[in-house]
N, C-alpha and C. Protein backbone atom coordinates (compact mmCIF):
# COMPACT_ATOMS: atom_id res chain seq x y z
N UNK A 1 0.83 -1.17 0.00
CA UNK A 1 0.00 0.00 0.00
C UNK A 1 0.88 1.25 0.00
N UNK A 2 0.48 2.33 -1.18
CA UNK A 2 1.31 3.47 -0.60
C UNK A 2 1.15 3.84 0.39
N UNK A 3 1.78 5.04 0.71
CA UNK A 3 1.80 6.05 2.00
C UNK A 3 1.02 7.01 1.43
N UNK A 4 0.30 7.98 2.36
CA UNK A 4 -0.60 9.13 1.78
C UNK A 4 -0.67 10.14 1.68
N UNK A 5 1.45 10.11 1.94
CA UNK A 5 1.77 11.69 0.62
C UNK A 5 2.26 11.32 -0.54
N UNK A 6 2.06 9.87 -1.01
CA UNK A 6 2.18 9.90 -2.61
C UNK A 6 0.97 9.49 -3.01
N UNK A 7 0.70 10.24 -4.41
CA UNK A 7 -0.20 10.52 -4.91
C UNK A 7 -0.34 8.58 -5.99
N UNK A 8 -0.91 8.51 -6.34
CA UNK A 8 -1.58 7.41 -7.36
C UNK A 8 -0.13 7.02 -8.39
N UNK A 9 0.34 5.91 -8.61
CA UNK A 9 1.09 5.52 -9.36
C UNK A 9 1.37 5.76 -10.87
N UNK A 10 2.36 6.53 -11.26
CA UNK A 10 2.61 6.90 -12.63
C UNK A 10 2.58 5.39 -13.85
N UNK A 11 1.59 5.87 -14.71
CA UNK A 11 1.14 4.63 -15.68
C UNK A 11 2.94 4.85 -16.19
N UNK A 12 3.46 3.80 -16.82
CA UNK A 12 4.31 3.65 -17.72
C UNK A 12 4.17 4.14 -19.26
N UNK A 13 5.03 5.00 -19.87
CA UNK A 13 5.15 5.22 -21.51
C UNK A 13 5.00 3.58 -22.24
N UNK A 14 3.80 3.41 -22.59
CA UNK A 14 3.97 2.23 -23.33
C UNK A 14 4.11 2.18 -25.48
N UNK A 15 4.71 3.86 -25.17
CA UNK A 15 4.56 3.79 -27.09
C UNK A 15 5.32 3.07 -27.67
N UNK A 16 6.33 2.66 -27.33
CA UNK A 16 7.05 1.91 -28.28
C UNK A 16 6.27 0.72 -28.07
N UNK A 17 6.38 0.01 -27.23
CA UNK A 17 5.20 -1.50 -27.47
C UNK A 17 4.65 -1.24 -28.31
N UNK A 18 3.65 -0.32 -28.09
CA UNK A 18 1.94 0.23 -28.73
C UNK A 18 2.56 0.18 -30.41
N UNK A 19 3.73 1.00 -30.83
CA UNK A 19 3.94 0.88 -32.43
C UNK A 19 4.74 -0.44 -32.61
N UNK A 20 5.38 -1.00 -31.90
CA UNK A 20 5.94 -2.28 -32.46
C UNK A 20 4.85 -3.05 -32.57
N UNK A 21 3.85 -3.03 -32.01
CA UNK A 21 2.46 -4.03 -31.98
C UNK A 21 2.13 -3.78 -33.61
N UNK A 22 1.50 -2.08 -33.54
CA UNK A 22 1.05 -2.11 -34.67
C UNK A 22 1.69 -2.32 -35.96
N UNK A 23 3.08 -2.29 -35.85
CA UNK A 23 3.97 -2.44 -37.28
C UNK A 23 3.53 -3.84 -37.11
N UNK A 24 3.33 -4.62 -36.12
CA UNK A 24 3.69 -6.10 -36.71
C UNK A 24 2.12 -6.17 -37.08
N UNK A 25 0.96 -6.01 -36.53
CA UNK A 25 -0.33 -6.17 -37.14
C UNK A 25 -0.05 -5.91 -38.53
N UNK A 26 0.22 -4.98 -39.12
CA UNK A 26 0.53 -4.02 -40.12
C UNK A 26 0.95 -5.02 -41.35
N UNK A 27 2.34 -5.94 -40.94
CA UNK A 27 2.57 -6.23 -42.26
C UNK A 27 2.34 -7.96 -41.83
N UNK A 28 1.42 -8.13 -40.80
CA UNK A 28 0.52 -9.48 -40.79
C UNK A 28 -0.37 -9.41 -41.89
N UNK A 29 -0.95 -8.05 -41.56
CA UNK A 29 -1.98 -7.74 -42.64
C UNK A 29 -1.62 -7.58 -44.15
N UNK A 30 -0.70 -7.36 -44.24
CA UNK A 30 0.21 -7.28 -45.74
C UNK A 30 0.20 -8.54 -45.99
N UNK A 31 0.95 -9.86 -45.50
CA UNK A 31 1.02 -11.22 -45.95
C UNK A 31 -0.82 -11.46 -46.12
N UNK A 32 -1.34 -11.23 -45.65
CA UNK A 32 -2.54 -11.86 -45.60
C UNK A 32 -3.16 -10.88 -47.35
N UNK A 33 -3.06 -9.99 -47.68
CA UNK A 33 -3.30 -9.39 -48.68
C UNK A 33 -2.51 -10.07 -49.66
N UNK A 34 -0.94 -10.38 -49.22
CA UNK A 34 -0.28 -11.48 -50.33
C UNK A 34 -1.07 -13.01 -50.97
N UNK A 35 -1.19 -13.21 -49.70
CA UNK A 35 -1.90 -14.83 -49.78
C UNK A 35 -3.56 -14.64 -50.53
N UNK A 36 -4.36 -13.60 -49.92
CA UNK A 36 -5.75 -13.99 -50.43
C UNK A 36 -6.11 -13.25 -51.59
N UNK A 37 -5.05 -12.16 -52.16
CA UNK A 37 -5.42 -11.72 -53.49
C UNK A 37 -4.22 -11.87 -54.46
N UNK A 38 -3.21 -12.55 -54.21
CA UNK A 38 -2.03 -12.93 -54.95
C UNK A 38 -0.92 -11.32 -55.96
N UNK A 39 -1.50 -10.74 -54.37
CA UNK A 39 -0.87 -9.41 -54.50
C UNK A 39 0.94 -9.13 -54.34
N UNK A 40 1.60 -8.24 -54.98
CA UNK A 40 2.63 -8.08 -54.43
C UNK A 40 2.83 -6.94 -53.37
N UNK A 41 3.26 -7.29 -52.32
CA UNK A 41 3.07 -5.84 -51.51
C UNK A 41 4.40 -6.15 -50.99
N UNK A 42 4.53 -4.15 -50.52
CA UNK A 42 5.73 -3.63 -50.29
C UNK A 42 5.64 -2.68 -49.14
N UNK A 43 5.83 -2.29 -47.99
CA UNK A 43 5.59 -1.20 -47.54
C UNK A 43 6.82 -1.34 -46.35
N UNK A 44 7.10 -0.18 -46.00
CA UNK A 44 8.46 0.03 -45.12
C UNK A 44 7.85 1.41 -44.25
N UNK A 45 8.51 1.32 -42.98
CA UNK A 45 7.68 1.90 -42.00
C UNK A 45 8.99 2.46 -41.27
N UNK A 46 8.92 3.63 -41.08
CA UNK A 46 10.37 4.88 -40.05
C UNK A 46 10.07 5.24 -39.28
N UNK A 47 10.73 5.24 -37.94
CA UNK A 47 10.38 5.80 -36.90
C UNK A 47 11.58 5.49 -36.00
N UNK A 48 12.17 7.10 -35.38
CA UNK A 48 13.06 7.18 -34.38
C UNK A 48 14.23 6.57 -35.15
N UNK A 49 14.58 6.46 -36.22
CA UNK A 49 15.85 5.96 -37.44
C UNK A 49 15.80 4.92 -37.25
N UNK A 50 14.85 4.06 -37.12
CA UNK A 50 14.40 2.72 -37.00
C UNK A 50 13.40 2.26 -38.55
N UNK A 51 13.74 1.28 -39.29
CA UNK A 51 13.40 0.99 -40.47
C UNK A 51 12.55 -0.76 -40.08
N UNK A 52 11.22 -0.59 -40.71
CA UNK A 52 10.50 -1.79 -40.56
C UNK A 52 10.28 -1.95 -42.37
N UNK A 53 10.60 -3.16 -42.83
CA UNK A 53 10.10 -3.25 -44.31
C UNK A 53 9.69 -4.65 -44.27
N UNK A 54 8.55 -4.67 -44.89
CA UNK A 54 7.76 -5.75 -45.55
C UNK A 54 7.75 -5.79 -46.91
N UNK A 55 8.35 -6.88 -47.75
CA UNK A 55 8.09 -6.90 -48.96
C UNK A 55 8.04 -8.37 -49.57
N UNK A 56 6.92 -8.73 -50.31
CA UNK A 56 6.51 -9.97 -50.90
C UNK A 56 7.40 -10.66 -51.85
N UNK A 57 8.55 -9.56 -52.47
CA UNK A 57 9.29 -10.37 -53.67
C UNK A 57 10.19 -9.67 -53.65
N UNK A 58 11.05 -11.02 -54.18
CA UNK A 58 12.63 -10.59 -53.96
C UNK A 58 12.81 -10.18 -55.43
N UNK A 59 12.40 -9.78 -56.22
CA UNK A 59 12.68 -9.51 -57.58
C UNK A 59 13.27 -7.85 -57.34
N UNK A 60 14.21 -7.83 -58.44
CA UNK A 60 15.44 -6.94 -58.08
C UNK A 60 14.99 -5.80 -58.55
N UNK A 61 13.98 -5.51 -59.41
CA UNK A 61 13.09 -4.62 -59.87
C UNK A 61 12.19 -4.17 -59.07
N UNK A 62 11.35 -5.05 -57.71
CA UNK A 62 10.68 -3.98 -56.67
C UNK A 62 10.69 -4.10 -55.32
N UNK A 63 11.17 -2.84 -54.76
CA UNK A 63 9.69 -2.10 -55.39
C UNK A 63 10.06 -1.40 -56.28
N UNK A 64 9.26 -0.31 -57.21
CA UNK A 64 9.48 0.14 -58.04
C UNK A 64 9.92 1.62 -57.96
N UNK A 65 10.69 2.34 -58.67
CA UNK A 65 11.38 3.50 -58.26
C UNK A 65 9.92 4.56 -58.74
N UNK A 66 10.25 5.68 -58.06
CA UNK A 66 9.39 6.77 -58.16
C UNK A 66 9.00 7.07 -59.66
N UNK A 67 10.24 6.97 -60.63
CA UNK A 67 10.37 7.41 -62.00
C UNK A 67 9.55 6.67 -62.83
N UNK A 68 9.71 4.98 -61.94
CA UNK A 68 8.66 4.01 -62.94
C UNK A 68 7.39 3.88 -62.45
N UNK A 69 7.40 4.56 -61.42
CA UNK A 69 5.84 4.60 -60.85
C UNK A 69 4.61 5.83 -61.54
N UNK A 70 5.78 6.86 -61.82
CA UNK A 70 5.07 8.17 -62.74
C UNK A 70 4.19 7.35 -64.08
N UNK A 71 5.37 6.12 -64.64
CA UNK A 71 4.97 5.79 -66.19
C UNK A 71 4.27 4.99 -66.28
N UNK A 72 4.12 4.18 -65.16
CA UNK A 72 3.08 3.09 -64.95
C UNK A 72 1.51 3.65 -65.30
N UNK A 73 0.72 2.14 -65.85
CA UNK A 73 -0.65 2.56 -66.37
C UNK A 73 -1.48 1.60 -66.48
N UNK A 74 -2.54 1.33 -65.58
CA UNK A 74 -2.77 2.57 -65.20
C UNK A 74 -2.38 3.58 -63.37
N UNK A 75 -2.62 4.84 -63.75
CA UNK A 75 -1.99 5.86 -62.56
C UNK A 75 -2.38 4.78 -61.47
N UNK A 76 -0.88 4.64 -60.50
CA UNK A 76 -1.15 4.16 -59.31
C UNK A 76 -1.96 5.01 -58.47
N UNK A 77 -2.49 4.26 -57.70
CA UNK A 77 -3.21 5.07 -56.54
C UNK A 77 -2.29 5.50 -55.13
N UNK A 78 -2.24 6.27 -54.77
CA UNK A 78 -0.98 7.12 -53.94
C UNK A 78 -2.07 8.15 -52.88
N UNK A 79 -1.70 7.78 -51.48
CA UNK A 79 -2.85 8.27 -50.50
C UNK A 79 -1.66 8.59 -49.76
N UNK A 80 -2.14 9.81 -49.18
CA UNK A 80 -1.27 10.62 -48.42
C UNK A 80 -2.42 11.33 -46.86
N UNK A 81 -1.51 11.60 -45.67
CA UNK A 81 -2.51 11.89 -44.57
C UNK A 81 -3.68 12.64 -45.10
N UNK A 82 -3.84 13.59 -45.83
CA UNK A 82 -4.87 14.35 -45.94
C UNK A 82 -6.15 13.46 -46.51
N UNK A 83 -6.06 12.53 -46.95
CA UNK A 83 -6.59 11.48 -47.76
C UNK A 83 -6.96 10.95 -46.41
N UNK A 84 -6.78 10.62 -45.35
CA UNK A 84 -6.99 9.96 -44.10
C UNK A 84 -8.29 10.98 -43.22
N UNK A 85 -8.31 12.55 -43.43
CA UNK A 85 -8.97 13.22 -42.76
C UNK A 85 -10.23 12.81 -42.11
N UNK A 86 -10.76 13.53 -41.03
CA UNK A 86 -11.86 13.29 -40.90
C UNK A 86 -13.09 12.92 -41.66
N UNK A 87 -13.87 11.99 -41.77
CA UNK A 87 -14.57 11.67 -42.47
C UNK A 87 -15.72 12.76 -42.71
N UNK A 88 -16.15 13.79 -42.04
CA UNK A 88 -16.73 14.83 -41.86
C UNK A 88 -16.52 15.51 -43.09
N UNK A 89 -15.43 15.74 -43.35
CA UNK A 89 -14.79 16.95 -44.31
C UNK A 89 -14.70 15.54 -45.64
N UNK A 90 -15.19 14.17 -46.03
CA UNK A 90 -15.00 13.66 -47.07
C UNK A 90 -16.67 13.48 -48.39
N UNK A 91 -16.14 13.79 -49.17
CA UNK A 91 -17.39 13.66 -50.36
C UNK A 91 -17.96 11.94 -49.82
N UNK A 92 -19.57 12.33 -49.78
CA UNK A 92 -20.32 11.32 -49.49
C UNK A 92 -20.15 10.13 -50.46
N UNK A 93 -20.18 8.78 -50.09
CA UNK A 93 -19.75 7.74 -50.91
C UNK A 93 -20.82 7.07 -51.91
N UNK A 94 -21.79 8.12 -52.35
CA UNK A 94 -23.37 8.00 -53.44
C UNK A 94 -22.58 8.80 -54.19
N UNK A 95 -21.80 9.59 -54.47
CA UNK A 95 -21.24 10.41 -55.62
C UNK A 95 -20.42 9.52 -56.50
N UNK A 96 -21.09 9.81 -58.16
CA UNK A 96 -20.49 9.03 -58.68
C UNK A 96 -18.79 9.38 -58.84
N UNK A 97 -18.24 8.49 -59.45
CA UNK A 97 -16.58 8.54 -59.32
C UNK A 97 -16.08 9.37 -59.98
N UNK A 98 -16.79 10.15 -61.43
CA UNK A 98 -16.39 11.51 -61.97
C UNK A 98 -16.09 12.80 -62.15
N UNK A 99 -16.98 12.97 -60.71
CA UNK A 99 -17.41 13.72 -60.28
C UNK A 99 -17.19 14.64 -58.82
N UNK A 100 -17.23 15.68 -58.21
CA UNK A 100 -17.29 15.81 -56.73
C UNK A 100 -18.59 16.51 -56.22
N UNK A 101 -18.67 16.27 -55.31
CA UNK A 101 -20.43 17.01 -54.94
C UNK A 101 -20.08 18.20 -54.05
N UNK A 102 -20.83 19.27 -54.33
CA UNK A 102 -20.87 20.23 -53.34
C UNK A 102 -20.35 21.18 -54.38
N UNK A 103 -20.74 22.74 -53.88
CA UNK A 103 -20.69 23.63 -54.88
C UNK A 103 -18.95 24.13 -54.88
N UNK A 104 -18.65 24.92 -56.30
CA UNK A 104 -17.13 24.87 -56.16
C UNK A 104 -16.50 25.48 -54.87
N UNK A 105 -14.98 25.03 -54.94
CA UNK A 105 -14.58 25.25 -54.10
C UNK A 105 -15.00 25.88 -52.37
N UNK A 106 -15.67 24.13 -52.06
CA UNK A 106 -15.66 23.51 -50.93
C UNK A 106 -14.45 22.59 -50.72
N UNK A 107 -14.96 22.13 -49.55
CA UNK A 107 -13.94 21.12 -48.95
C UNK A 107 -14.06 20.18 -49.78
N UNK A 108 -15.34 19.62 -50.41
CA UNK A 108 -15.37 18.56 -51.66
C UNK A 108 -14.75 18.78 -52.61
N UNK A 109 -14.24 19.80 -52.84
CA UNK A 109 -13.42 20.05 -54.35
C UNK A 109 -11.90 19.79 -53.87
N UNK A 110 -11.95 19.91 -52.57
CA UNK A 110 -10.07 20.16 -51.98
C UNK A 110 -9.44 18.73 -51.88
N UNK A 111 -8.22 18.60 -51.44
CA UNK A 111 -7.92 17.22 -51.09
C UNK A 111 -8.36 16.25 -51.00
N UNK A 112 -8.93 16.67 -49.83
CA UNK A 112 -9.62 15.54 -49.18
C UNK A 112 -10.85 14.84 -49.80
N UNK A 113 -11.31 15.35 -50.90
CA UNK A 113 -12.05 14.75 -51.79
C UNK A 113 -12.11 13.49 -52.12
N UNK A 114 -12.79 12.37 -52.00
CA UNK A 114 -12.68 10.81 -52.47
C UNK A 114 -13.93 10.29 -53.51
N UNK A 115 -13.65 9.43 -54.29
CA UNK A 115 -14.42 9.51 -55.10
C UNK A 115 -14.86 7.97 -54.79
N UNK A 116 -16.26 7.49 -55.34
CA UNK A 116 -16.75 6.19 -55.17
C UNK A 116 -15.48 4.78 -55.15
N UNK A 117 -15.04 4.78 -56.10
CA UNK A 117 -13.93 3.92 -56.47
C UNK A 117 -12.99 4.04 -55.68
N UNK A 118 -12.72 4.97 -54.78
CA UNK A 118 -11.46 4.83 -53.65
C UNK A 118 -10.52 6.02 -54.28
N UNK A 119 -10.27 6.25 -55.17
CA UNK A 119 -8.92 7.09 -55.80
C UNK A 119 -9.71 8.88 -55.02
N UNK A 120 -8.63 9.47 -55.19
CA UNK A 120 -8.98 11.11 -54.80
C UNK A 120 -8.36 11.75 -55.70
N UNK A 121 -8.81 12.98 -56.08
CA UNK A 121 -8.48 14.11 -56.47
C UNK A 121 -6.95 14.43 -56.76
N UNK A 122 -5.93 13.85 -55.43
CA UNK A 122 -4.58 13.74 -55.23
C UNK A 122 -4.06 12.66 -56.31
N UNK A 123 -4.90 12.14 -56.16
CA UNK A 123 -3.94 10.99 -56.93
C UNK A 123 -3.90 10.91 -58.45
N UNK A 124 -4.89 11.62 -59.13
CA UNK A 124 -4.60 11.70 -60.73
C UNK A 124 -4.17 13.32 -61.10
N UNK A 125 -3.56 13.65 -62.11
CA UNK A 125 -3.52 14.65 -62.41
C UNK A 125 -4.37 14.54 -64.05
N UNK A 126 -4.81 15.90 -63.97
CA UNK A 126 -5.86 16.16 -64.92
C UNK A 126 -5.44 15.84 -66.60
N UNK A 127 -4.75 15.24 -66.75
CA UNK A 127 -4.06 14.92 -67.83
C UNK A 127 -4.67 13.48 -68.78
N UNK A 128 -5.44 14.29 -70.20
CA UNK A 128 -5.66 13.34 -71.00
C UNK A 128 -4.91 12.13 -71.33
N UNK A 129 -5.22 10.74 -71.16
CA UNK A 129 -4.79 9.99 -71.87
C UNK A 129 -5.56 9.03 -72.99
N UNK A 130 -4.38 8.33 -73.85
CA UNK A 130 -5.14 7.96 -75.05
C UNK A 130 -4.24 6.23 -74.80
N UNK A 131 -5.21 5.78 -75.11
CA UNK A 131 -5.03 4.40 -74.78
C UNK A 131 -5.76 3.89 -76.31
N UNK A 132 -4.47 2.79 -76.95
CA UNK A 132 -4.50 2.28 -78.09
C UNK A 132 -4.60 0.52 -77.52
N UNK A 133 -5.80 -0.01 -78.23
CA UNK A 133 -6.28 -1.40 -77.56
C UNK A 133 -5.52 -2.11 -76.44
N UNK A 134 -5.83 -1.75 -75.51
CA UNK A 134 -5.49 -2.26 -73.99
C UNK A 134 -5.81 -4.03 -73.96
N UNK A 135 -4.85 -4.93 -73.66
CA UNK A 135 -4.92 -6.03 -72.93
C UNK A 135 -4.54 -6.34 -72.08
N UNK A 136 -5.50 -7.15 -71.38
CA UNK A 136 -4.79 -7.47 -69.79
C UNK A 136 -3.92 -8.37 -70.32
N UNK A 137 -2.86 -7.59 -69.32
CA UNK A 137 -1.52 -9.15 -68.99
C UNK A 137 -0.30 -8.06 -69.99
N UNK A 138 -0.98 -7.36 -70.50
CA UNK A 138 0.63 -6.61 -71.51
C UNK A 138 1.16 -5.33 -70.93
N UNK A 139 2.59 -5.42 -70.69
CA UNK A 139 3.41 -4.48 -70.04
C UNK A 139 3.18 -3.04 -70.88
N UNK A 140 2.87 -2.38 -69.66
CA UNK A 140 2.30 -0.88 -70.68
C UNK A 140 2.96 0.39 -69.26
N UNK A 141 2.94 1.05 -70.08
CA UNK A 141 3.80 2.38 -69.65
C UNK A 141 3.22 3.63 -70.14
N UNK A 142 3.29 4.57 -69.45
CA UNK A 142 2.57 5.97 -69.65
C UNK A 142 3.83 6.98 -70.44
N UNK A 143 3.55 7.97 -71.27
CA UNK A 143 5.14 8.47 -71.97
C UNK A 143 4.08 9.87 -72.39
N UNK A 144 4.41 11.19 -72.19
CA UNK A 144 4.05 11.92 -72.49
C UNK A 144 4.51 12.60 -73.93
N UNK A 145 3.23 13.53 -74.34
CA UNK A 145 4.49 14.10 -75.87
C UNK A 145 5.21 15.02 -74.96
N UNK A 146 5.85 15.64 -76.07
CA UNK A 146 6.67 16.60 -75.57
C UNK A 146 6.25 18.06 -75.35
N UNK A 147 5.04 18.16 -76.19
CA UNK A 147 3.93 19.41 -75.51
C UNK A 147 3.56 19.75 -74.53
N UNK A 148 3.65 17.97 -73.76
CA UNK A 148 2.95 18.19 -72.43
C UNK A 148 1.36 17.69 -72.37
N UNK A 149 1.09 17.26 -73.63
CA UNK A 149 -0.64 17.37 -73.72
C UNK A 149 -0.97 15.67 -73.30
N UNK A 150 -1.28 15.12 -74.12
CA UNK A 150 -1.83 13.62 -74.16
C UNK A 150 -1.20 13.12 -73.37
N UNK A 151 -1.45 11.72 -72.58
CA UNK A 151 -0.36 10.95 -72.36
C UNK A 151 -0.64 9.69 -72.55
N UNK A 152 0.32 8.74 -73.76
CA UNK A 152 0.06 7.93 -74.78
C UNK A 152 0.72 6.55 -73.66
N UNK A 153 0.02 5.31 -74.05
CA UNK A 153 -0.07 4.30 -73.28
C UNK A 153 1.17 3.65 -74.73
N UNK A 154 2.27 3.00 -74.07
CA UNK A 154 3.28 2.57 -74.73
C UNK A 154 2.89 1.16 -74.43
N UNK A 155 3.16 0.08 -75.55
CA UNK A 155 3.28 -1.21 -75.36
C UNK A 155 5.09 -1.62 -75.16
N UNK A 156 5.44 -2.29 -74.24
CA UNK A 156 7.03 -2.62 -74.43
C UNK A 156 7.51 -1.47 -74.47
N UNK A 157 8.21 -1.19 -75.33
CA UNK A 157 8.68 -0.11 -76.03
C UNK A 157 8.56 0.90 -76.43
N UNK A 158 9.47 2.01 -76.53
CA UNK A 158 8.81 3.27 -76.80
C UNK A 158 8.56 3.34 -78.04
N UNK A 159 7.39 4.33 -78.58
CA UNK A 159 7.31 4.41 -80.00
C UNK A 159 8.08 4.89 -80.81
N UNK A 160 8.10 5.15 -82.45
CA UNK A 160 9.24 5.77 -82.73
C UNK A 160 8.81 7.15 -83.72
């Protein structure tokens, strides 16, 4: 029993547990995304110069560098905290995916905008592309002209 000039026992800092827990939930949950959708996943986690990485394949190519992630097609999907916001401030999930609801420039038009399909506002840039007969399974790459305008879906190779 204490004595009753000390006050109630100081809880312990338990954050580091608390994030080593969750890194390991984290890329439990990654293998389990490996196994039940025959996904490749990659994700690496920093904290305090401490490096956690999970990655599904040893192939010497990924993950993939920033440069090949620009050319990839179609646009990866790329979520950043603001994308996390309160759900308060997010476009209702009845809006179709083309679209944002609410009159211009609201909070629906800003970031935090999400569209039916999961992707946001952040993650594409407004940039036409032209896609010449698409098949699944063929290595394709995004390559802009040099105007800046279109951006043409490459098979293999660049065109000439």
């Amino acid at each position: 029993m204490t004595p009753l000039n000390q006050g109630p026992l100081k809880k312990r800092d338990r954050t580091n547990e608390n994030f080593d827990k969750a890194t390991k939930n984290l890329m439990s949950r990654c293998d389990q995304i490996r196994q039940r959708y025959g996904a490749d996943v990659y994700i690496q986690v920093r904290r305090k110069h401490k490096h956690y990485q999970y990655t599904s394949s040893n192939e010497p190519s990924w993950p993939k560098t920033k440069a090949e992630m620009e050319t990839t097609y179609p646009v990866p999907v790329t979520r950043t905290p603001p994308d996390f916001a309160s759900r308060r401030s997010r476009v209702p999930t009845g809006c179709p995916s083309s679209t944002t609801c609410g009159p211009r420039g609201t909070a629906a038009e800003g970031s935090d905008a999400q569209h039916q399909d999961g992707s946001s506002e952040v993650d594409s840039q407004k940039v036409p592309v032209h896609v010449d007969a698409y098949h699944p399974g063929d290595s394709m790459r995004l390559e802009e002209t040099p105007d800046g305008g279109c951006r043409t879906v490459v098979h293999g190779k660049s065109p000439e």
